[in-house]
C-alpha atoms as a PDB file:
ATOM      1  CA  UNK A   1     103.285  96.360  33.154  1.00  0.00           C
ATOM      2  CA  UNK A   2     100.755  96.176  36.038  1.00  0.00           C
ATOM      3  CA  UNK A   3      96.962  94.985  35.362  1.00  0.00           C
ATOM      4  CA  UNK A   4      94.956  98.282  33.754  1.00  0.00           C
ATOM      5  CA  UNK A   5      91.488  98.032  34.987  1.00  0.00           C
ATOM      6  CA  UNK A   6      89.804 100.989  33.230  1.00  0.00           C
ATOM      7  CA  UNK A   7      91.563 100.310  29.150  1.00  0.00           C
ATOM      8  CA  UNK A   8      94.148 102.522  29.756  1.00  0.00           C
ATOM      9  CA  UNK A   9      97.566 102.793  30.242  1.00  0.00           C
ATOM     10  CA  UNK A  10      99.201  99.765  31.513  1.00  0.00           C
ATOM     11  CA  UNK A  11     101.465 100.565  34.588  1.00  0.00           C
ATOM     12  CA  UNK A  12     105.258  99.383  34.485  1.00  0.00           C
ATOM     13  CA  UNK A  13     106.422  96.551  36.483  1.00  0.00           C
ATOM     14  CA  UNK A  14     109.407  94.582  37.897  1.00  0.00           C
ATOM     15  CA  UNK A  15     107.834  90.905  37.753  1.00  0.00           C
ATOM     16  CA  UNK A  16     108.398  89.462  34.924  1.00  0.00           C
ATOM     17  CA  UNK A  17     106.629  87.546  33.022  1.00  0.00           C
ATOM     18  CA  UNK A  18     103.943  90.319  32.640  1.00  0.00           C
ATOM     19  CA  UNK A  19     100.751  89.344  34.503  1.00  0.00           C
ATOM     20  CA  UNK A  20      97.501  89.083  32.050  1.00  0.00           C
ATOM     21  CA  UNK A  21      95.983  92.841  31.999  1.00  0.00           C
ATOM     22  CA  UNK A  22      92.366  93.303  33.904  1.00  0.00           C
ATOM     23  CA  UNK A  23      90.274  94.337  31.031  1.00  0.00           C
ATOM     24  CA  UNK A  24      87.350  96.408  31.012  1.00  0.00           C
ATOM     25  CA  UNK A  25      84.785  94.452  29.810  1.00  0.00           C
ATOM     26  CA  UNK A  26      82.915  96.962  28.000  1.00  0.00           C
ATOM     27  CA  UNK A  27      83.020  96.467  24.343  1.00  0.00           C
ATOM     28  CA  UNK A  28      83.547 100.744  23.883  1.00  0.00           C
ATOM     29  CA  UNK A  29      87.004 100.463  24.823  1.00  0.00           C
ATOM     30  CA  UNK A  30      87.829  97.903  21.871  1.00  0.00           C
ATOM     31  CA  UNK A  31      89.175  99.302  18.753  1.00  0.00           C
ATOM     32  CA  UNK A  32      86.778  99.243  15.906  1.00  0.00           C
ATOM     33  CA  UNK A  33      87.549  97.207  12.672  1.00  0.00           C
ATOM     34  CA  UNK A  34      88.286 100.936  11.244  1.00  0.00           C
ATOM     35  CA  UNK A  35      90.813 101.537  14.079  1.00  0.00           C
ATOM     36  CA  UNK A  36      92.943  98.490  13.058  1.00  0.00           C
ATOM     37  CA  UNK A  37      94.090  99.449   9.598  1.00  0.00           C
ATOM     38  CA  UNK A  38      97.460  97.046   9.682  1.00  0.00           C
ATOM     39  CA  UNK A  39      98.878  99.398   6.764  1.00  0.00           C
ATOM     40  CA  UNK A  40      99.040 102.810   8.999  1.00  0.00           C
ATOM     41  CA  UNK A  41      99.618 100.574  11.854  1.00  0.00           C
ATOM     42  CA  UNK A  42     102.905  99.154  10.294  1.00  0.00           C
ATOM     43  CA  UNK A  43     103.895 102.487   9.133  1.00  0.00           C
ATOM     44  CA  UNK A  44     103.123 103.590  12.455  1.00  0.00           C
ATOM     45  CA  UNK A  45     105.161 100.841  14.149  1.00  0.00           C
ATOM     46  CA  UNK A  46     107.865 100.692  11.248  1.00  0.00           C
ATOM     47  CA  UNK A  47     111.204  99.001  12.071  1.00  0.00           C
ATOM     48  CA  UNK A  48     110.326  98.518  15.502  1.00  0.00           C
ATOM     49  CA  UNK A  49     108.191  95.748  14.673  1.00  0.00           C
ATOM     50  CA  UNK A  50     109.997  92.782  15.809  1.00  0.00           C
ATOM     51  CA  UNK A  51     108.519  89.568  14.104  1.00  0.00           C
ATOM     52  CA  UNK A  52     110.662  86.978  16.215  1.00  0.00           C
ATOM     53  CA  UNK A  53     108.623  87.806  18.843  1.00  0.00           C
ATOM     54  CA  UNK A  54     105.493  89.487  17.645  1.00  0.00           C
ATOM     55  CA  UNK A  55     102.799  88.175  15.227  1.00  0.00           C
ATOM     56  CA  UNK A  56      99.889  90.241  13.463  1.00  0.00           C
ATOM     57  CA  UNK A  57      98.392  86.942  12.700  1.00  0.00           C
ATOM     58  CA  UNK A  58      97.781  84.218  15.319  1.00  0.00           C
ATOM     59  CA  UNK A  59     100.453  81.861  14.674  1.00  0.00           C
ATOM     60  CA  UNK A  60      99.944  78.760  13.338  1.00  0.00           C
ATOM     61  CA  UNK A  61     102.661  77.229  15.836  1.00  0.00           C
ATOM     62  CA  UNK A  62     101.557  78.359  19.186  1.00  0.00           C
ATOM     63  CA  UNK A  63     103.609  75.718  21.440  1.00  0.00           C
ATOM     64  CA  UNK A  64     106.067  75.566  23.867  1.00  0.00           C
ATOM     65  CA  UNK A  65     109.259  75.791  22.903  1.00  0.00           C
ATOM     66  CA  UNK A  66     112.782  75.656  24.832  1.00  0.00           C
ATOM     67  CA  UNK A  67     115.594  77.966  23.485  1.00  0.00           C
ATOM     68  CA  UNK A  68     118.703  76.179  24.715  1.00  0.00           C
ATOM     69  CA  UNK A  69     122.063  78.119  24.241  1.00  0.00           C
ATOM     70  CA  UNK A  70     124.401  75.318  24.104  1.00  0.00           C
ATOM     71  CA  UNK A  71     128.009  74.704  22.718  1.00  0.00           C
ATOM     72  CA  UNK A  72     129.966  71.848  22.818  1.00  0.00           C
ATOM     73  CA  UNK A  73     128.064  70.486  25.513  1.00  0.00           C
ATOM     74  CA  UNK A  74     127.689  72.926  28.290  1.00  0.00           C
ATOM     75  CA  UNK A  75     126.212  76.363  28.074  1.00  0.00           C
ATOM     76  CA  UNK A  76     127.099  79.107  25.800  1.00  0.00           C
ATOM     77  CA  UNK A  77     129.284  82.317  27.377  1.00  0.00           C
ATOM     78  CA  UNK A  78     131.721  82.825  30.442  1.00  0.00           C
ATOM     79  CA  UNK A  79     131.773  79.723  32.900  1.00  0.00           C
ATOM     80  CA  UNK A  80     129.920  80.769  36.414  1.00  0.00           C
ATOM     81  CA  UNK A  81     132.589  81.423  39.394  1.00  0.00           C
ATOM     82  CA  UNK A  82     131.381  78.809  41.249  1.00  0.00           C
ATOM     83  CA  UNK A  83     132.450  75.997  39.310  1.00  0.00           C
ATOM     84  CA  UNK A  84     135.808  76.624  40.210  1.00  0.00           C
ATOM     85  CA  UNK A  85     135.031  75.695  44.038  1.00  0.00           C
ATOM     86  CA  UNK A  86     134.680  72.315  42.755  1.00  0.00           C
ATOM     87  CA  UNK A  87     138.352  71.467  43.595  1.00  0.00           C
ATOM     88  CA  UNK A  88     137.490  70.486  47.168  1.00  0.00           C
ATOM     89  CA  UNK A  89     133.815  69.752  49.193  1.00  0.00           C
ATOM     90  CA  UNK A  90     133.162  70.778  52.633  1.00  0.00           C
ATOM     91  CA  UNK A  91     132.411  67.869  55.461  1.00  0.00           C
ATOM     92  CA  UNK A  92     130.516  67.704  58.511  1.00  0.00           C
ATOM     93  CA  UNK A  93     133.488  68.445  60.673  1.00  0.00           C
ATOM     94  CA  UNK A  94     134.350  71.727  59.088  1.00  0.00           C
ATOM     95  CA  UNK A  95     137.023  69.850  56.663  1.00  0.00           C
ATOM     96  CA  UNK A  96     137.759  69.984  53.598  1.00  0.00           C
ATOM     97  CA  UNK A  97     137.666  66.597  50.990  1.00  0.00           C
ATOM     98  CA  UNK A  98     139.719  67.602  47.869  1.00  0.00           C
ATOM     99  CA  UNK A  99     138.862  66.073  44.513  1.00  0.00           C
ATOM    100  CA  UNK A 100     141.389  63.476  43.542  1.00  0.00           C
ATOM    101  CA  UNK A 101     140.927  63.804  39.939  1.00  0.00           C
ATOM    102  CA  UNK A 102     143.244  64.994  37.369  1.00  0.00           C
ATOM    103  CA  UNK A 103     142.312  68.367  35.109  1.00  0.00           C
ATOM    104  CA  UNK A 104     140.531  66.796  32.236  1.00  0.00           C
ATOM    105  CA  UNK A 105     138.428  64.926  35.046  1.00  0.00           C
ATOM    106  CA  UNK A 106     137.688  67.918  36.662  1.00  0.00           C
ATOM    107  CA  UNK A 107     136.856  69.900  33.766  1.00  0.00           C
ATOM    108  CA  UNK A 108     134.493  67.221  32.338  1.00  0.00           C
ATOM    109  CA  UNK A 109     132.415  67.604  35.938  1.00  0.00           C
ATOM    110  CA  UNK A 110     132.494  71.101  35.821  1.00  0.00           C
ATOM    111  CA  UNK A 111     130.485  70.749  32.227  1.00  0.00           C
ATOM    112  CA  UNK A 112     128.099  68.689  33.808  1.00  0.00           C
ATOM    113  CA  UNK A 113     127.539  70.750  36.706  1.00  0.00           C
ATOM    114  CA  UNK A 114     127.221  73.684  34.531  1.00  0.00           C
ATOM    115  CA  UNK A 115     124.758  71.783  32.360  1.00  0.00           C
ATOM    116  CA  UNK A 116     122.742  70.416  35.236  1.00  0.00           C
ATOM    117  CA  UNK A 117     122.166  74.149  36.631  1.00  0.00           C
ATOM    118  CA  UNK A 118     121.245  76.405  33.144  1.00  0.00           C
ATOM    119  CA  UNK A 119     118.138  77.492  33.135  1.00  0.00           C
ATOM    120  CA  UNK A 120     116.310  76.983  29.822  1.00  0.00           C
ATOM    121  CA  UNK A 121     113.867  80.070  28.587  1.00  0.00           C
ATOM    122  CA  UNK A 122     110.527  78.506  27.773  1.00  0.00           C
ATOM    123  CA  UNK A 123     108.518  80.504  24.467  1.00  0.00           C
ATOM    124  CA  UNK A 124     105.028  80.524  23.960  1.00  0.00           C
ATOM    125  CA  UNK A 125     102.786  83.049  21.455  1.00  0.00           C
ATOM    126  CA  UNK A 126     100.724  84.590  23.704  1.00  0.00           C
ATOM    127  CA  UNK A 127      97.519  86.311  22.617  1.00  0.00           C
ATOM    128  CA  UNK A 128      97.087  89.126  24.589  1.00  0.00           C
ATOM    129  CA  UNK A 129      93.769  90.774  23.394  1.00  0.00           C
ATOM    130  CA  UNK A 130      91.851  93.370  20.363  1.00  0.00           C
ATOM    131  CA  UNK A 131      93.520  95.964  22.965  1.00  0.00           C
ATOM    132  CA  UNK A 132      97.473  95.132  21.446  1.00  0.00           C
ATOM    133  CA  UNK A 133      98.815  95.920  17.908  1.00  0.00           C
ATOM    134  CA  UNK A 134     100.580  93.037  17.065  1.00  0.00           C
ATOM    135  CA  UNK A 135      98.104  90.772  19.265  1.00  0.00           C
ATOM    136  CA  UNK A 136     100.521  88.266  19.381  1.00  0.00           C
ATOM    137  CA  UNK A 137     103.705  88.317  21.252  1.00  0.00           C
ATOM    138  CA  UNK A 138     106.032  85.110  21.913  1.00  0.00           C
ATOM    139  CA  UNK A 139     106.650  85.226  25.554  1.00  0.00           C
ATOM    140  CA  UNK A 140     109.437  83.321  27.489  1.00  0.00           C
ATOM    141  CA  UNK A 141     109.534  81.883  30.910  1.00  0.00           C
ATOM    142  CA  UNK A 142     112.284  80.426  33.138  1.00  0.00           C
ATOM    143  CA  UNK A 143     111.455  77.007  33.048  1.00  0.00           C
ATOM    144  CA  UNK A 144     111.372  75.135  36.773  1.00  0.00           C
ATOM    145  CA  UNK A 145     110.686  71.508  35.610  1.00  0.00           C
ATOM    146  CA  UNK A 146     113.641  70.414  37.446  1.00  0.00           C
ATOM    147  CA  UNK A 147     116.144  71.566  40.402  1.00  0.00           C
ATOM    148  CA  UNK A 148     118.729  73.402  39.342  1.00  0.00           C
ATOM    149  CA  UNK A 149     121.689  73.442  42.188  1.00  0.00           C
ATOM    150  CA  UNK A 150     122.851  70.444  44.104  1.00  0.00           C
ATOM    151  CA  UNK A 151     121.322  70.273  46.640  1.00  0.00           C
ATOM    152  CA  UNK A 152     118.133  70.696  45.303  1.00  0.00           C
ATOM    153  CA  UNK A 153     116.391  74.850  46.546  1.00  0.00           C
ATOM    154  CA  UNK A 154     117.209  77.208  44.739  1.00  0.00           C
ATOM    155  CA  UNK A 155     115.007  77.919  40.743  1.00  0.00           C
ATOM    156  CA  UNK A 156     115.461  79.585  37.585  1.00  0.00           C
ATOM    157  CA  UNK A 157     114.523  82.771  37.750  1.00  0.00           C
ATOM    158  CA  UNK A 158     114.917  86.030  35.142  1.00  0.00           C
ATOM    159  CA  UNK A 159     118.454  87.078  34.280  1.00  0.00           C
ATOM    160  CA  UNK A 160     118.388  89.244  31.624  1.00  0.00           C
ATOM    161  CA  UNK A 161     115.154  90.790  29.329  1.00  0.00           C
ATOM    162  CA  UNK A 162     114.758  92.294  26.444  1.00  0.00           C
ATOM    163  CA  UNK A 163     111.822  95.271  25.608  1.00  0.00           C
ATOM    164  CA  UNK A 164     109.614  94.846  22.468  1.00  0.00           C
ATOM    165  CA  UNK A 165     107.381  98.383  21.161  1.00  0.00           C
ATOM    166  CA  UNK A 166     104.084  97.582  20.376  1.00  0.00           C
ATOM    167  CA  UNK A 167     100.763  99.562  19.954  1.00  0.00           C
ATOM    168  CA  UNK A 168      98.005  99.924  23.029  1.00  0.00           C
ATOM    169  CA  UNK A 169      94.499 101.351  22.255  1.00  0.00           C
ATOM    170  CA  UNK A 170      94.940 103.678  25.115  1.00  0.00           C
ATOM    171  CA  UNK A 171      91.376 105.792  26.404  1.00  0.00           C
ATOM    172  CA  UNK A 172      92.019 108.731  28.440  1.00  0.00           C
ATOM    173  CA  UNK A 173      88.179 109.311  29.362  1.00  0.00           C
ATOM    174  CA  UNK A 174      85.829 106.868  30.674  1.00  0.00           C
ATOM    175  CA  UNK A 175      82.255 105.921  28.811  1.00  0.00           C
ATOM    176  CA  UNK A 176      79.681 108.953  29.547  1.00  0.00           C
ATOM    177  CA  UNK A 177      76.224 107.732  30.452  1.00  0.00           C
ATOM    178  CA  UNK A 178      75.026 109.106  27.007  1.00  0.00           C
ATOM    179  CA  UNK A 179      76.945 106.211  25.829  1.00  0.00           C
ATOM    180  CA  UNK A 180      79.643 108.551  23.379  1.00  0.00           C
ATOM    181  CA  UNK A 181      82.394 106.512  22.483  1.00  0.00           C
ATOM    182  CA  UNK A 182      85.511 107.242  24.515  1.00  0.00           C
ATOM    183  CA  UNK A 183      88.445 108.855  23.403  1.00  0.00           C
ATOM    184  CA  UNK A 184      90.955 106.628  22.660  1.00  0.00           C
ATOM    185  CA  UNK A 185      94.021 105.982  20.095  1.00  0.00           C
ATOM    186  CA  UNK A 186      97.276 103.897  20.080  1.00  0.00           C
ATOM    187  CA  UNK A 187     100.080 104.908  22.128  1.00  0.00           C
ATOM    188  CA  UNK A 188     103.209 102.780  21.512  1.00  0.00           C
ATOM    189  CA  UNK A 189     104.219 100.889  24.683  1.00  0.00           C
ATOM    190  CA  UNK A 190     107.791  98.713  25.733  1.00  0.00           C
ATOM    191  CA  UNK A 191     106.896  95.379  26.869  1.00  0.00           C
ATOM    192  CA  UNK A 192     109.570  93.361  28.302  1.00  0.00           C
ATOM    193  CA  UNK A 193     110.355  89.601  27.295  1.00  0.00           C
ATOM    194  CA  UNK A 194     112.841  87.223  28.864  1.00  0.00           C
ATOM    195  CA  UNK A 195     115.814  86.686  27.184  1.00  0.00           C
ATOM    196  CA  UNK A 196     117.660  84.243  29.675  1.00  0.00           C
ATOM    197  CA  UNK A 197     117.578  82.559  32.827  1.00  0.00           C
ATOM    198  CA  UNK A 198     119.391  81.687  35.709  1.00  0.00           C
ATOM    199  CA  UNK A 199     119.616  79.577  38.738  1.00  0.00           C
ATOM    200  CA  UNK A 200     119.107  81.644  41.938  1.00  0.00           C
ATOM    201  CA  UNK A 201     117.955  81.524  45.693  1.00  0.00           C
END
């Protein structure tokens, strides 16, 4: 979703994580306390709400927290095709060095290699405004604390996402000059989340 300037419809987008929305100001495009009946609102929303990652009340624990998919120390799920290149290293002269090490030896460096490049997702609530039913939504980011290949250039960045339906209070006209109250209602919209990360160029 791209920034909505005028309270409306929020735009989709490729970049993830979303960019914070450019609110209208004006107080008219906010849903009234009426508006934000939570009992038609759950009907409304029904098993789509997803409260791993949404919150109708601010949560009380709104750190950082790292979601690390690990099994017997090295990342969870198929082992990346390059670790098998690890057999031999390239030298200055356009040779080859092969590793001298036997296959347990090997394997235990390919673990830490693999360790040393995943890409932690980083979760935070974020609160994203009166204009969102749930207003809270835990957001993750690919977390760049630390190089990730060897040598050090290339950062985690989004692998895979996931989309979470929630409400927008979504007004098709703008304020008159008599000062009427828009029209507006909630539209259910998909907003994506990361799910995992990886180490790219």
């Amino acid at each position: 979703m791209a920034p909505a300037l005028d309270g409306a419809r929020p735009s989709p987008s490729d970049k993830l994580p979303i960019e914070d929305l450019l609110e209208n100001p004006d107080h008219a495009f906010d849903p009234s306390p009426k508006d934000i009946n939570q009992r038609a609102l759950l009907r409304r929303l029904g098993k789509q709400l997803d409260r791993d990652f949404l919150s109708i009340e601010e949560p009380n624990d709104a750190n950082d927290s790292f979601v690390y998919d690990m099994k017997g120390g090295r990342p969870n799920g198929p082992r990346p095709d390059f670790l098998k290149y690890l057999r031999s290293f390239p030298r200055a002269d356009g040779g080859q060095v092969s590793l001298q090490a036997g296959r347990r030896q090997r394997r235990r460096l390919q673990k830490l290699v693999w360790a040393f490049t995943y890409c932690p997702v980083q979760y935070a609530w974020k609160d994203l405004g009166v204009r969102f039913w749930p207003r809270w939504l835990r957001e993750g980011v690919c977390w760049n604390g630390k190089p990730c290949s060897m040598p050090p250039g290339m950062t985690c960045k989004p692998a895979s996402s996931v989309t979470k339906t929630l409400l927008r209070w979504h007004c098709t006209r703008s304020r008159p000059a008599a000062r009427r109250r828009p029209d507006c209602r909630w539209i259910p919209v998909q907003y994506p989340v990361i799910t995992q990360c990886s180490c790219k160029c």
